[in-house]
PDB file of N, CA and C in Angstrom:
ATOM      1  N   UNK A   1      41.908 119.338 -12.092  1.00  0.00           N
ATOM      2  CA  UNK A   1      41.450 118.076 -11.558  1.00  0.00           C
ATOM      3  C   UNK A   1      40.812 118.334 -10.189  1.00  0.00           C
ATOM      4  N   UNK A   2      39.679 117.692 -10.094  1.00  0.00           N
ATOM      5  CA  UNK A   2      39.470 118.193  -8.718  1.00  0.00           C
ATOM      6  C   UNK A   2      39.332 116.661  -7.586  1.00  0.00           C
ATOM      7  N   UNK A   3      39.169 116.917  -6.378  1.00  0.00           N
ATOM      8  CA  UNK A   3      39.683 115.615  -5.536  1.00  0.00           C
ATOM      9  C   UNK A   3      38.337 115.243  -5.423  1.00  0.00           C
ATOM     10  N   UNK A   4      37.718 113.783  -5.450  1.00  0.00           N
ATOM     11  CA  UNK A   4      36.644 113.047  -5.347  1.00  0.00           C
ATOM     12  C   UNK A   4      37.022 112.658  -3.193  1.00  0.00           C
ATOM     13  N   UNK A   5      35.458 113.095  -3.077  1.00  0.00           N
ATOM     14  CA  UNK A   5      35.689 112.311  -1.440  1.00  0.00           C
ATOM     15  C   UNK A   5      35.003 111.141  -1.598  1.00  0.00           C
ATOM     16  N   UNK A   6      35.534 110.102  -0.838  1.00  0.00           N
ATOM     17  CA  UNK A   6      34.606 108.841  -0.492  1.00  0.00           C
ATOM     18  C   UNK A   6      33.746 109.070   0.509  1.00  0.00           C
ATOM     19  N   UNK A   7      32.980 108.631   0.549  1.00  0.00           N
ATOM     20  CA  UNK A   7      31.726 108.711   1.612  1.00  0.00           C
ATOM     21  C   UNK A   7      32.109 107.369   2.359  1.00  0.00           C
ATOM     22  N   UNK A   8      31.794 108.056   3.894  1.00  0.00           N
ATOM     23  CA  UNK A   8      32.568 107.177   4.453  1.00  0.00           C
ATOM     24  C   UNK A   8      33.642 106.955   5.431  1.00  0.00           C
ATOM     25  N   UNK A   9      34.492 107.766   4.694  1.00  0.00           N
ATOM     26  CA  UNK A   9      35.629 107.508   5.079  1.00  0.00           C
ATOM     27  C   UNK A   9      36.086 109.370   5.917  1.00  0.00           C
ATOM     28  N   UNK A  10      34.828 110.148   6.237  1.00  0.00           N
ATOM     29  CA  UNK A  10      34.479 111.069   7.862  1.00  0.00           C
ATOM     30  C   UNK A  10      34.587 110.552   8.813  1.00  0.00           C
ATOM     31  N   UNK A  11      35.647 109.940   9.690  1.00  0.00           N
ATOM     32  CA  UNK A  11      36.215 109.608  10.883  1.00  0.00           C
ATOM     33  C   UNK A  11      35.998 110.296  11.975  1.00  0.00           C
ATOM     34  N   UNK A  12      35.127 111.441  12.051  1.00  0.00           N
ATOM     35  CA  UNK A  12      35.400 112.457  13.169  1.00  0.00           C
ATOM     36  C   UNK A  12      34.050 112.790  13.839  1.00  0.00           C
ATOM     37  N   UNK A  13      34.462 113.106  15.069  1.00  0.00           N
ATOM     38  CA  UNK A  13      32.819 113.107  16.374  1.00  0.00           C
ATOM     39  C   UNK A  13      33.213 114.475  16.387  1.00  0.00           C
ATOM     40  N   UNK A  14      31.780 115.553  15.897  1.00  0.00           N
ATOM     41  CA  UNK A  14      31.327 116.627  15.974  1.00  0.00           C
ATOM     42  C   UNK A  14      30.249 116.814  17.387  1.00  0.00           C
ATOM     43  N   UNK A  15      31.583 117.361  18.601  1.00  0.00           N
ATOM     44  CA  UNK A  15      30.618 117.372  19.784  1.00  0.00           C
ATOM     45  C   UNK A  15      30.099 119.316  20.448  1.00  0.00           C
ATOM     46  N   UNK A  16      28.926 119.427  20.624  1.00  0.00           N
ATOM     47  CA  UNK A  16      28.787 120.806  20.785  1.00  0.00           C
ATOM     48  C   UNK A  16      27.921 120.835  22.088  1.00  0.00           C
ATOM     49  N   UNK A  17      28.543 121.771  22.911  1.00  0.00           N
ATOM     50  CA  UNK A  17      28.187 122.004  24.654  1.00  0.00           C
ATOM     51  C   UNK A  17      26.936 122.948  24.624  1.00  0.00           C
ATOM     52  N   UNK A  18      25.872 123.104  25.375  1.00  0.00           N
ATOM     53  CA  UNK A  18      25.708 124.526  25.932  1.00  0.00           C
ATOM     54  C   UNK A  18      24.710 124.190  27.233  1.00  0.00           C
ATOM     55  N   UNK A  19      25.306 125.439  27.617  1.00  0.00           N
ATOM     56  CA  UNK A  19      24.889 125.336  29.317  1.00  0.00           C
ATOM     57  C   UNK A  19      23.693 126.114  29.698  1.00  0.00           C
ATOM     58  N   UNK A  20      23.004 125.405  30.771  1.00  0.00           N
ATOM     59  CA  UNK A  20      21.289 125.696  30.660  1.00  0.00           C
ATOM     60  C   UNK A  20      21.514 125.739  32.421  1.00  0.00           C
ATOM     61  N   UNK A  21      21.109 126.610  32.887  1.00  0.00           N
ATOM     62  CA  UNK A  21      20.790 127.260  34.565  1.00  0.00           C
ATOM     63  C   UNK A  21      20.568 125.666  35.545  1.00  0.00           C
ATOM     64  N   UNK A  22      19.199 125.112  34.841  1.00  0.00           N
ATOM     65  CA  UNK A  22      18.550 124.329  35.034  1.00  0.00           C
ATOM     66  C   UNK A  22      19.126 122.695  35.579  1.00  0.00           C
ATOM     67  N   UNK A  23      19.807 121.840  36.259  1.00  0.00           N
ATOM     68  CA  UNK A  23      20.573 121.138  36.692  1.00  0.00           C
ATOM     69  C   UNK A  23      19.462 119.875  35.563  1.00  0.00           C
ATOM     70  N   UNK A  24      21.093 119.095  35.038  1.00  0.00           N
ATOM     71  CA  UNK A  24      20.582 117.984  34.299  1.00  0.00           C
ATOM     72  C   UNK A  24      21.172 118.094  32.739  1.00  0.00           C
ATOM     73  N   UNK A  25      21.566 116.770  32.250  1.00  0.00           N
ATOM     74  CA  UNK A  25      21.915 117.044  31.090  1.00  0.00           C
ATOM     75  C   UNK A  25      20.968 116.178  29.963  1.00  0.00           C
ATOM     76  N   UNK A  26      20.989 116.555  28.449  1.00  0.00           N
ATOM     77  CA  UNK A  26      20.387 116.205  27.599  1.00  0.00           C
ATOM     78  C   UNK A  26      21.322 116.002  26.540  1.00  0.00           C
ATOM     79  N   UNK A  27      20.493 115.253  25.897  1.00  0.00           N
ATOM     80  CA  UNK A  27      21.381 114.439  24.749  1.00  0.00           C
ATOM     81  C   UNK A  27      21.160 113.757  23.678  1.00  0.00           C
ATOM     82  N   UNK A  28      21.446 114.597  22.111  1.00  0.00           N
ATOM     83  CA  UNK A  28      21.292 114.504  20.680  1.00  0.00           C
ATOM     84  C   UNK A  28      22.112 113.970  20.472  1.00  0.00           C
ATOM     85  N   UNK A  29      21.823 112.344  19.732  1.00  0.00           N
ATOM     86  CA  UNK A  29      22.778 111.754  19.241  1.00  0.00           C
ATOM     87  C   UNK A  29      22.697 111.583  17.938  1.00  0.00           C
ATOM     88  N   UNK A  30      23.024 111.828  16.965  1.00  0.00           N
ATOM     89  CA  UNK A  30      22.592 111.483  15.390  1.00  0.00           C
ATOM     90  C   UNK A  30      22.887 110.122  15.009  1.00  0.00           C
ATOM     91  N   UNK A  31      23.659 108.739  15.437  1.00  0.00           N
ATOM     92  CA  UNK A  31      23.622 107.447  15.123  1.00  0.00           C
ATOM     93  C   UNK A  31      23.773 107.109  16.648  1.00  0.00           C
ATOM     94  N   UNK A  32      22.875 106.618  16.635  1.00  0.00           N
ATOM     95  CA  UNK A  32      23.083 105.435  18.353  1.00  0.00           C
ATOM     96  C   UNK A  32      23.303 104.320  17.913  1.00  0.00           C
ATOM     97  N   UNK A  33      23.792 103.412  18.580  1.00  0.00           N
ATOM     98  CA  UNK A  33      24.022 102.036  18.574  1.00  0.00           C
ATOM     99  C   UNK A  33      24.766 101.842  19.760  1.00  0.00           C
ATOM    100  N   UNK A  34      25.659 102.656  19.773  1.00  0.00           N
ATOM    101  CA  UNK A  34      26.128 102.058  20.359  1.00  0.00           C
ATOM    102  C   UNK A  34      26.709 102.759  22.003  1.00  0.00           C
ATOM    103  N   UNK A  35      25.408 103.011  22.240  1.00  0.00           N
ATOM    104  CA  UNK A  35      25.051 103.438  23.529  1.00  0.00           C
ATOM    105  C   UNK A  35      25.799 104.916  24.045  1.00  0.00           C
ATOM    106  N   UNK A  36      25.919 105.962  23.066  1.00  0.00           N
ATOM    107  CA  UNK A  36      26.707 107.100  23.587  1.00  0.00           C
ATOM    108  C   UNK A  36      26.092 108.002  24.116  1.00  0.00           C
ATOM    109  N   UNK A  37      24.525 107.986  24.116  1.00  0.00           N
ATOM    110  CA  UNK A  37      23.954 108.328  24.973  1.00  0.00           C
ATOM    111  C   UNK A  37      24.359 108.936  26.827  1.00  0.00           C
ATOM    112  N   UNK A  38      24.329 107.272  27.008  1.00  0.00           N
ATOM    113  CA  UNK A  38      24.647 107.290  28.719  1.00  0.00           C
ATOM    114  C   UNK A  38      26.173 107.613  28.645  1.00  0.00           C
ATOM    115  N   UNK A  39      27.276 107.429  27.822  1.00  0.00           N
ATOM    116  CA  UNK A  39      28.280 107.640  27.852  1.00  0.00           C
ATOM    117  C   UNK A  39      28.507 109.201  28.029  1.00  0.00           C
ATOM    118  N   UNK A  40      28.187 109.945  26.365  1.00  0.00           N
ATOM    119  CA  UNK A  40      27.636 111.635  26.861  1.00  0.00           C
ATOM    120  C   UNK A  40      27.553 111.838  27.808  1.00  0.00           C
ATOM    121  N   UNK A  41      26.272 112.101  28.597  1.00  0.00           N
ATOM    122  CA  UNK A  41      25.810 112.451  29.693  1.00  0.00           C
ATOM    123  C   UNK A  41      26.438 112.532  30.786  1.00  0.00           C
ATOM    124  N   UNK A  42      27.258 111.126  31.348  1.00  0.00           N
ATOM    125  CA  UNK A  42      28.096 110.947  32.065  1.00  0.00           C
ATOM    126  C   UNK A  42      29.254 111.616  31.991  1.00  0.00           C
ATOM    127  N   UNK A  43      29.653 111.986  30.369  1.00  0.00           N
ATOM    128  CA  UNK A  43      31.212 112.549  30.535  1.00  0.00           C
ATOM    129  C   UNK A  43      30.591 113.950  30.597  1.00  0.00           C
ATOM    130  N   UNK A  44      29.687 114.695  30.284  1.00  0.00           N
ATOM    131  CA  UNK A  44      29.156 116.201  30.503  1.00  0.00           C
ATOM    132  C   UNK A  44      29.323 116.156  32.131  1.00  0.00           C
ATOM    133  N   UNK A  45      28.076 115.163  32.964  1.00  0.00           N
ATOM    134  CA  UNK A  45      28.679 115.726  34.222  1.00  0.00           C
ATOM    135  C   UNK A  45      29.369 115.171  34.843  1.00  0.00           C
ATOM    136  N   UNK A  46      30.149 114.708  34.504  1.00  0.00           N
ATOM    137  CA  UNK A  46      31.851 114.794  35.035  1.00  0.00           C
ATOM    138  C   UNK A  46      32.696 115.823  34.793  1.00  0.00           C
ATOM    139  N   UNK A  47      32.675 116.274  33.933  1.00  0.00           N
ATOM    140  CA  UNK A  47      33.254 117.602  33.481  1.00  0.00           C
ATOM    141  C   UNK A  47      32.607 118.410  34.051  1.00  0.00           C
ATOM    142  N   UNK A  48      31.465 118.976  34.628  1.00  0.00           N
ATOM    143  CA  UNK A  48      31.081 119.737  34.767  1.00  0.00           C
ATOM    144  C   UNK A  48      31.527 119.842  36.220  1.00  0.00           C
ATOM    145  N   UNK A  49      31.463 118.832  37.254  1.00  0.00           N
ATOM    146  CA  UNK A  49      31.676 118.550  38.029  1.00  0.00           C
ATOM    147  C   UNK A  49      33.199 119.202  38.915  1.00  0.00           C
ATOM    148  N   UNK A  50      34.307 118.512  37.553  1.00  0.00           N
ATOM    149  CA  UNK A  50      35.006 118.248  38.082  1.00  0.00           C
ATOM    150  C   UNK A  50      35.649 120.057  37.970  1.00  0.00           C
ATOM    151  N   UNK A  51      35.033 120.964  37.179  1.00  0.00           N
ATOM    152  CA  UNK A  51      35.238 122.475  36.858  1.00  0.00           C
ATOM    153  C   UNK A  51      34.494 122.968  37.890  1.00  0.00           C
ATOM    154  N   UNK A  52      33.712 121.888  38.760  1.00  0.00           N
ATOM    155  CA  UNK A  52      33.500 123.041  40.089  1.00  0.00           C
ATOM    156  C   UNK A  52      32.034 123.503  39.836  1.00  0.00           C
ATOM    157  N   UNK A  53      31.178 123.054  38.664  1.00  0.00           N
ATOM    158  CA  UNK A  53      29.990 123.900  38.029  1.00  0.00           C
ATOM    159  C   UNK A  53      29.245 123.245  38.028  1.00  0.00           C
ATOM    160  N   UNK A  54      29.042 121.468  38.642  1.00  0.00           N
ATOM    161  CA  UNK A  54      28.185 120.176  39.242  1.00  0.00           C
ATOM    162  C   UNK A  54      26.456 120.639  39.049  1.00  0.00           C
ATOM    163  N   UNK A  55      26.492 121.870  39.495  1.00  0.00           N
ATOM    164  CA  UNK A  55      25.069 122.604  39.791  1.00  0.00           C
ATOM    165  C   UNK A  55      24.390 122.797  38.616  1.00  0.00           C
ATOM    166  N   UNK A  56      25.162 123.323  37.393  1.00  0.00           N
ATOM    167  CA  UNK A  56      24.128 123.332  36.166  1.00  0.00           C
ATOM    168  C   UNK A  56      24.113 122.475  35.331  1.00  0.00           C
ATOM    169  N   UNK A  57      23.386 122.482  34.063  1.00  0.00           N
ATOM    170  CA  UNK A  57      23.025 121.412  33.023  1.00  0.00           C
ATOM    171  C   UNK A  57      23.901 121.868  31.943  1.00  0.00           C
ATOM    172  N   UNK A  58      22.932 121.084  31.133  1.00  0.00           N
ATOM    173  CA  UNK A  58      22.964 121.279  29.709  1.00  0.00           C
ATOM    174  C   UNK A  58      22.705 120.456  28.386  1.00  0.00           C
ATOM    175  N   UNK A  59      23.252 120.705  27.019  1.00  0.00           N
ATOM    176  CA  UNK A  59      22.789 119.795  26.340  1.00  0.00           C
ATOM    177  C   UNK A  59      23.923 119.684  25.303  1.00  0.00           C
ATOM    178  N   UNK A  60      23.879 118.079  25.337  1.00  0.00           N
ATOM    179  CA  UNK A  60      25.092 118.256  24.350  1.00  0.00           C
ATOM    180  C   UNK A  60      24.349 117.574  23.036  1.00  0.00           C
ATOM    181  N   UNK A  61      24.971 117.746  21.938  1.00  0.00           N
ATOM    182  CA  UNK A  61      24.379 117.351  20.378  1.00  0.00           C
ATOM    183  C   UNK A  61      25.924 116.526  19.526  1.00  0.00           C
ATOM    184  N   UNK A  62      25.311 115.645  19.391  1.00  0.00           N
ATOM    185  CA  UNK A  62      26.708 115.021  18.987  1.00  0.00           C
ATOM    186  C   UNK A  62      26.647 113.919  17.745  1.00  0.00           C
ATOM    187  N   UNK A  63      27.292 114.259  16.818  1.00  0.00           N
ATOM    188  CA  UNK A  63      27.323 114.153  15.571  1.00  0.00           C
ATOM    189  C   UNK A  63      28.376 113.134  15.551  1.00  0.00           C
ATOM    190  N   UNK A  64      28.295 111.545  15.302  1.00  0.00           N
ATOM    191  CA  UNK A  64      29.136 110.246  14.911  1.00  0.00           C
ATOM    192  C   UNK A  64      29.494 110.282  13.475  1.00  0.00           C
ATOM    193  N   UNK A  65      30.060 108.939  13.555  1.00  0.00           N
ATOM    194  CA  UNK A  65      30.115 108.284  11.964  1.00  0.00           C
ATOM    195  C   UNK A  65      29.012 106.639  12.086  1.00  0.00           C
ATOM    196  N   UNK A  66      28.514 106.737  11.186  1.00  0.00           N
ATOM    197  CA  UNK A  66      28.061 105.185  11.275  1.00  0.00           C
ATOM    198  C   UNK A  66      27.972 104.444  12.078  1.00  0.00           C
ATOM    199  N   UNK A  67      27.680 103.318  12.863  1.00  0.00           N
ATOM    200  CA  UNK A  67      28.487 102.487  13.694  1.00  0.00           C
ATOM    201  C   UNK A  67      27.988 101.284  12.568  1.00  0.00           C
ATOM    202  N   UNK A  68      29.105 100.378  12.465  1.00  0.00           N
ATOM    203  CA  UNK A  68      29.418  99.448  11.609  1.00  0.00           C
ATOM    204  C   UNK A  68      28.022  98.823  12.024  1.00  0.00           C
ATOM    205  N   UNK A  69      27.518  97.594  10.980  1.00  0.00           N
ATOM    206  CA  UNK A  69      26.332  96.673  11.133  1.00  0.00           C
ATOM    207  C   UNK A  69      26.801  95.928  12.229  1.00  0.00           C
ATOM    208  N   UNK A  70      26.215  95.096  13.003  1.00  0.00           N
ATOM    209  CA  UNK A  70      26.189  93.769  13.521  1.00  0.00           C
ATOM    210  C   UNK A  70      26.306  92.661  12.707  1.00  0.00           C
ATOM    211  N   UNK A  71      27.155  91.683  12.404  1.00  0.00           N
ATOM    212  CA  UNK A  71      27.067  90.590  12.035  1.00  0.00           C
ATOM    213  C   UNK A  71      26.508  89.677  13.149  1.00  0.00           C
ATOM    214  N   UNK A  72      25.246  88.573  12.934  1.00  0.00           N
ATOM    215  CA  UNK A  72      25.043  87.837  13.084  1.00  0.00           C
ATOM    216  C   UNK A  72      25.112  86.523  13.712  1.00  0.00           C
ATOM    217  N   UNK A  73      25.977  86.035  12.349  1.00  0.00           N
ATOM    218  CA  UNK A  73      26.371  84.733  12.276  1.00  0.00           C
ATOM    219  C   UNK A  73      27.736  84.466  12.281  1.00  0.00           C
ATOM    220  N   UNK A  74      28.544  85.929  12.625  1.00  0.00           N
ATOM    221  CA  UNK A  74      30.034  85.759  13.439  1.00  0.00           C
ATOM    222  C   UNK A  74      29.974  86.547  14.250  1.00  0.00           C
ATOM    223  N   UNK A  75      30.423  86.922  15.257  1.00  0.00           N
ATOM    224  CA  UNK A  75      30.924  88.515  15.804  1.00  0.00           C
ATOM    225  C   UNK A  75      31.779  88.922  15.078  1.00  0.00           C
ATOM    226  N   UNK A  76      31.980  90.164  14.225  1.00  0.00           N
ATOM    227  CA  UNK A  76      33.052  91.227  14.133  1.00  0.00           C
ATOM    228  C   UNK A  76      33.717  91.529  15.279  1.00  0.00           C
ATOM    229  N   UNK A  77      35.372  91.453  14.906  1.00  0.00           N
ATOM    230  CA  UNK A  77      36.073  92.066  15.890  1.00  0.00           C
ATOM    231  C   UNK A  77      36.721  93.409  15.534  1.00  0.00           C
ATOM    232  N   UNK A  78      36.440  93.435  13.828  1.00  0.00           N
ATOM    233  CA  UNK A  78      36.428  94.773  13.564  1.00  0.00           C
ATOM    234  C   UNK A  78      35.331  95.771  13.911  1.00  0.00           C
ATOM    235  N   UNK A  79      34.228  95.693  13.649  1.00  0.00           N
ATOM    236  CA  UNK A  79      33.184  96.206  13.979  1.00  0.00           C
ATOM    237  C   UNK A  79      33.210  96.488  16.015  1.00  0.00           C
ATOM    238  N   UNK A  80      33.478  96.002  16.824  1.00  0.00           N
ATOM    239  CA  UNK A  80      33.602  96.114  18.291  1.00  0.00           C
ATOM    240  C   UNK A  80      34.755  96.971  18.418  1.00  0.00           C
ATOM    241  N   UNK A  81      36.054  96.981  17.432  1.00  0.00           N
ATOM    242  CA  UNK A  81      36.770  97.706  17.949  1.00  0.00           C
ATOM    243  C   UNK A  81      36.278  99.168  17.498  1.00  0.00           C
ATOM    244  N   UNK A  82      35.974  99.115  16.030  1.00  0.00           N
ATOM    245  CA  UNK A  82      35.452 100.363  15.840  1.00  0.00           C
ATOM    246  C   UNK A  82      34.304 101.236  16.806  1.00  0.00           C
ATOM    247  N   UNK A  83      33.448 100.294  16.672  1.00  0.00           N
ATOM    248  CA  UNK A  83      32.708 100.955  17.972  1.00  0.00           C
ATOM    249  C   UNK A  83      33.244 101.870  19.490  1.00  0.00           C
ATOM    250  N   UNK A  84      34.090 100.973  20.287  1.00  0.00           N
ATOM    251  CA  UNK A  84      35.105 101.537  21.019  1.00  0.00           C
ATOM    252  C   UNK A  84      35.573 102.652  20.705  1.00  0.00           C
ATOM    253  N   UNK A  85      36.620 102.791  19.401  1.00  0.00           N
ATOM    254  CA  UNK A  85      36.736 104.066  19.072  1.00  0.00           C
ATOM    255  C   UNK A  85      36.413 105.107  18.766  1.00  0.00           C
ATOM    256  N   UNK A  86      34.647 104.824  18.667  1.00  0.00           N
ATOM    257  CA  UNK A  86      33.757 105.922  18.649  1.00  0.00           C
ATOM    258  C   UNK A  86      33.464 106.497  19.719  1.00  0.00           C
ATOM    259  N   UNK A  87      33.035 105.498  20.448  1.00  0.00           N
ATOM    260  CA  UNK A  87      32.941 105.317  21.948  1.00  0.00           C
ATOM    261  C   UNK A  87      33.965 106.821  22.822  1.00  0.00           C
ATOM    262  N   UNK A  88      35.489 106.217  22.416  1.00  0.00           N
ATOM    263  CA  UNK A  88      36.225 106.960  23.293  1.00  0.00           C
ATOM    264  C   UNK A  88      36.847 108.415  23.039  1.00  0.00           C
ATOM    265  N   UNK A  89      36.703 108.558  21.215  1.00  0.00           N
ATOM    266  CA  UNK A  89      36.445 110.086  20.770  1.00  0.00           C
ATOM    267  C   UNK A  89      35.315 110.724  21.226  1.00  0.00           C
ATOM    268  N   UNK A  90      34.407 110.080  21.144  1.00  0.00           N
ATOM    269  CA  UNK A  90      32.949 110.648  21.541  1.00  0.00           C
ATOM    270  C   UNK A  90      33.323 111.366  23.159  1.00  0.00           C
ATOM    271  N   UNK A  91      34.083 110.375  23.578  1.00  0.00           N
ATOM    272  CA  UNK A  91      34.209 110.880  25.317  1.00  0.00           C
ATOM    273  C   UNK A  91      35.335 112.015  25.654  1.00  0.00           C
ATOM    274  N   UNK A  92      36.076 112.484  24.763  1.00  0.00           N
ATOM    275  CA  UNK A  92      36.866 113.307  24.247  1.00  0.00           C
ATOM    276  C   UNK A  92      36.061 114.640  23.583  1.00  0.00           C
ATOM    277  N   UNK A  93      35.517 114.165  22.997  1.00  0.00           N
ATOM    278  CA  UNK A  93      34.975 115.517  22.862  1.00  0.00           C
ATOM    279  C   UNK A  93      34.208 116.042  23.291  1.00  0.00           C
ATOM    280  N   UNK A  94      33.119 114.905  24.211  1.00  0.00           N
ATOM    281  CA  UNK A  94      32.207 115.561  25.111  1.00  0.00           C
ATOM    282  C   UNK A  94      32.834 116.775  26.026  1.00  0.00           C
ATOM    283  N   UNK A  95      33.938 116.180  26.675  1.00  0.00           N
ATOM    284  CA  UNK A  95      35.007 117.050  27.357  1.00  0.00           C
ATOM    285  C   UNK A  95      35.278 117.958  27.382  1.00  0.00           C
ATOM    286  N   UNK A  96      35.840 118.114  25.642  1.00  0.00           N
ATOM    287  CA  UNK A  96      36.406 119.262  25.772  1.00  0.00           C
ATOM    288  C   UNK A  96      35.435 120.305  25.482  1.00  0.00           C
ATOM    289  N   UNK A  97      34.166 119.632  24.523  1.00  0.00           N
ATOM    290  CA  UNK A  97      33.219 120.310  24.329  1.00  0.00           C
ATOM    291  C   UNK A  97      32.870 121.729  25.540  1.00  0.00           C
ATOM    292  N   UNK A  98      32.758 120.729  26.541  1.00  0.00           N
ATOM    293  CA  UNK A  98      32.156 121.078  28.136  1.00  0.00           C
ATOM    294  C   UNK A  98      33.325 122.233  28.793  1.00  0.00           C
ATOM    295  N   UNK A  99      34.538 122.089  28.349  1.00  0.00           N
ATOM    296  CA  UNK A  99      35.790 122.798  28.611  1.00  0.00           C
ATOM    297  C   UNK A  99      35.709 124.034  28.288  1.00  0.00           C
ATOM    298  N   UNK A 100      35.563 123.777  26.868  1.00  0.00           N
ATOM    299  CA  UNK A 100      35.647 125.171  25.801  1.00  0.00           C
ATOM    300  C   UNK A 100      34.255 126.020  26.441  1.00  0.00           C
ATOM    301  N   UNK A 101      33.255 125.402  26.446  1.00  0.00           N
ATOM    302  CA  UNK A 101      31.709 125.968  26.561  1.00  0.00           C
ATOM    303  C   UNK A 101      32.220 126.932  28.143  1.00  0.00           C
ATOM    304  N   UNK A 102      32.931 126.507  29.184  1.00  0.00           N
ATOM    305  CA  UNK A 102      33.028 126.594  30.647  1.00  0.00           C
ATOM    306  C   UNK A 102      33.982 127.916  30.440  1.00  0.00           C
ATOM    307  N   UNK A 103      34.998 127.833  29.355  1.00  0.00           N
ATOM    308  CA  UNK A 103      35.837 128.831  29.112  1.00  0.00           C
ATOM    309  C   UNK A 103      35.464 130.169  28.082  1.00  0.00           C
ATOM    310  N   UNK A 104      34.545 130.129  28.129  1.00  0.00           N
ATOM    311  CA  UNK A 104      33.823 130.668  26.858  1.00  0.00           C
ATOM    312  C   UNK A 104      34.124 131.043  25.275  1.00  0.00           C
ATOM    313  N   UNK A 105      34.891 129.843  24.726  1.00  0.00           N
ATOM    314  CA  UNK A 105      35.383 129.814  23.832  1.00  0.00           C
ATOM    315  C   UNK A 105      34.354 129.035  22.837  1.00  0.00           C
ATOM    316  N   UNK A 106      34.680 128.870  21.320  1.00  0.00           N
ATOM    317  CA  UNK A 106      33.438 128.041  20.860  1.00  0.00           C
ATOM    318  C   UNK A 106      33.241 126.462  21.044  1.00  0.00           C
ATOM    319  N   UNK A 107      32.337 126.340  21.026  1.00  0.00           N
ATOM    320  CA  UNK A 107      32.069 124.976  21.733  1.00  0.00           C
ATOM    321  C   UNK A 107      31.769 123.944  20.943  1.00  0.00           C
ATOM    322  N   UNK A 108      32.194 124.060  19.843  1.00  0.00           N
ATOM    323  CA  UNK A 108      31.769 123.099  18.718  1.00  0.00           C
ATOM    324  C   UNK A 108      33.252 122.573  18.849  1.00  0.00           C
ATOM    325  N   UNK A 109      33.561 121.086  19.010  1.00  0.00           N
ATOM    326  CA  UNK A 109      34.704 120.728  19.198  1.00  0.00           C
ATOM    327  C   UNK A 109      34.760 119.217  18.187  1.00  0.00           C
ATOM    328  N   UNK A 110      35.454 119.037  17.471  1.00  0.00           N
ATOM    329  CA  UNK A 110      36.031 117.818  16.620  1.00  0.00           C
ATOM    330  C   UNK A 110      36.970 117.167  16.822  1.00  0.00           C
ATOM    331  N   UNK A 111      36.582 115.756  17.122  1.00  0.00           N
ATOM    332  CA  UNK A 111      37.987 114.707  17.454  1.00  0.00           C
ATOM    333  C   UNK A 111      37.983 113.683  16.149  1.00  0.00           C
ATOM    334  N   UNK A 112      39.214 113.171  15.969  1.00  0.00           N
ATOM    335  CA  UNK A 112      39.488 112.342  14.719  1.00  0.00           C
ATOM    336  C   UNK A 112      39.064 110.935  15.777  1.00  0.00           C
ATOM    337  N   UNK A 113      38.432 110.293  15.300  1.00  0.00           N
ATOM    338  CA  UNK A 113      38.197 108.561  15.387  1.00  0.00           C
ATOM    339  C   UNK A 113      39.748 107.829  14.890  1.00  0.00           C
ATOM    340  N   UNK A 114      40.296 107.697  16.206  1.00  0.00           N
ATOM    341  CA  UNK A 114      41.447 106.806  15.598  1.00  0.00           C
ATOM    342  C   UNK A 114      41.527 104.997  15.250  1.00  0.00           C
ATOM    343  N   UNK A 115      41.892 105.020  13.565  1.00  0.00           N
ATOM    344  CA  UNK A 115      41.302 103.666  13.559  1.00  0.00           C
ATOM    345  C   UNK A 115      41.738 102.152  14.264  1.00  0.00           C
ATOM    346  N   UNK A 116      40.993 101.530  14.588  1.00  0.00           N
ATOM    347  CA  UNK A 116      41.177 100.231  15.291  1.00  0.00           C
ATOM    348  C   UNK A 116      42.541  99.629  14.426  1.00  0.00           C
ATOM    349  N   UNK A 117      43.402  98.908  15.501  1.00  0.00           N
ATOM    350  CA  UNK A 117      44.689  98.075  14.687  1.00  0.00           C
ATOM    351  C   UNK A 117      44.435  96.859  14.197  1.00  0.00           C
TER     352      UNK A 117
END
């Protein structure tokens, strides 16, 4: 028997560091919506910062899940929380991404999306 996956139901932010001489960071997002962009960026140089290494760049590439549709003609309060929780794995792994990359370990780092209650 073999196990069927649902599509879908990949919960996890695939975040990957690398460091460039050049001061400034860049940023691949594969689903935006919901602004992880400026979030990225910000948690790269903070981290970078806060390791003492403020001076160089880099680029991070960061691989989501979906972000739920917008409803309309209600607000989702499922959909906002989920978002959030993309939101705050995403900022987790930017991190450690930036950690591992600083330590020279591999820098491809995966956090589970924990789901909204």
């Amino acid at each position: 028997m073999t196990a069927h996956r649902r599509r879908g139901t990949d919960l996890t932010v695939h975040a990957c560091f690398s460091v460039r001489e050049a001061p400034g960071i860049t940023v691949a997002v594969s689903h935006d919506g919901t602004g992880l962009v400026t979030t990225a960026r910000h948690t790269a140089q903070r981290a970078l910062t806060e390791a003492g290494r403020g001076y160089l760049g880099g680029r991070v590439e960061l691989r989501t899940p979906r972000p739920p549709a917008r409803v309309t003609s209600r607000p989702s309060a499922f959909g906002t929380r989920r978002r959030r929780a993309v939101r705050r794995a995403a900022d987790r792994a930017v991190a450690l991404a930036v950690a591992a990359t600083l330590r020279g370990d591999a820098a491809d780092v995966r956090v589970p999306v924990r789901p909204p209650l």
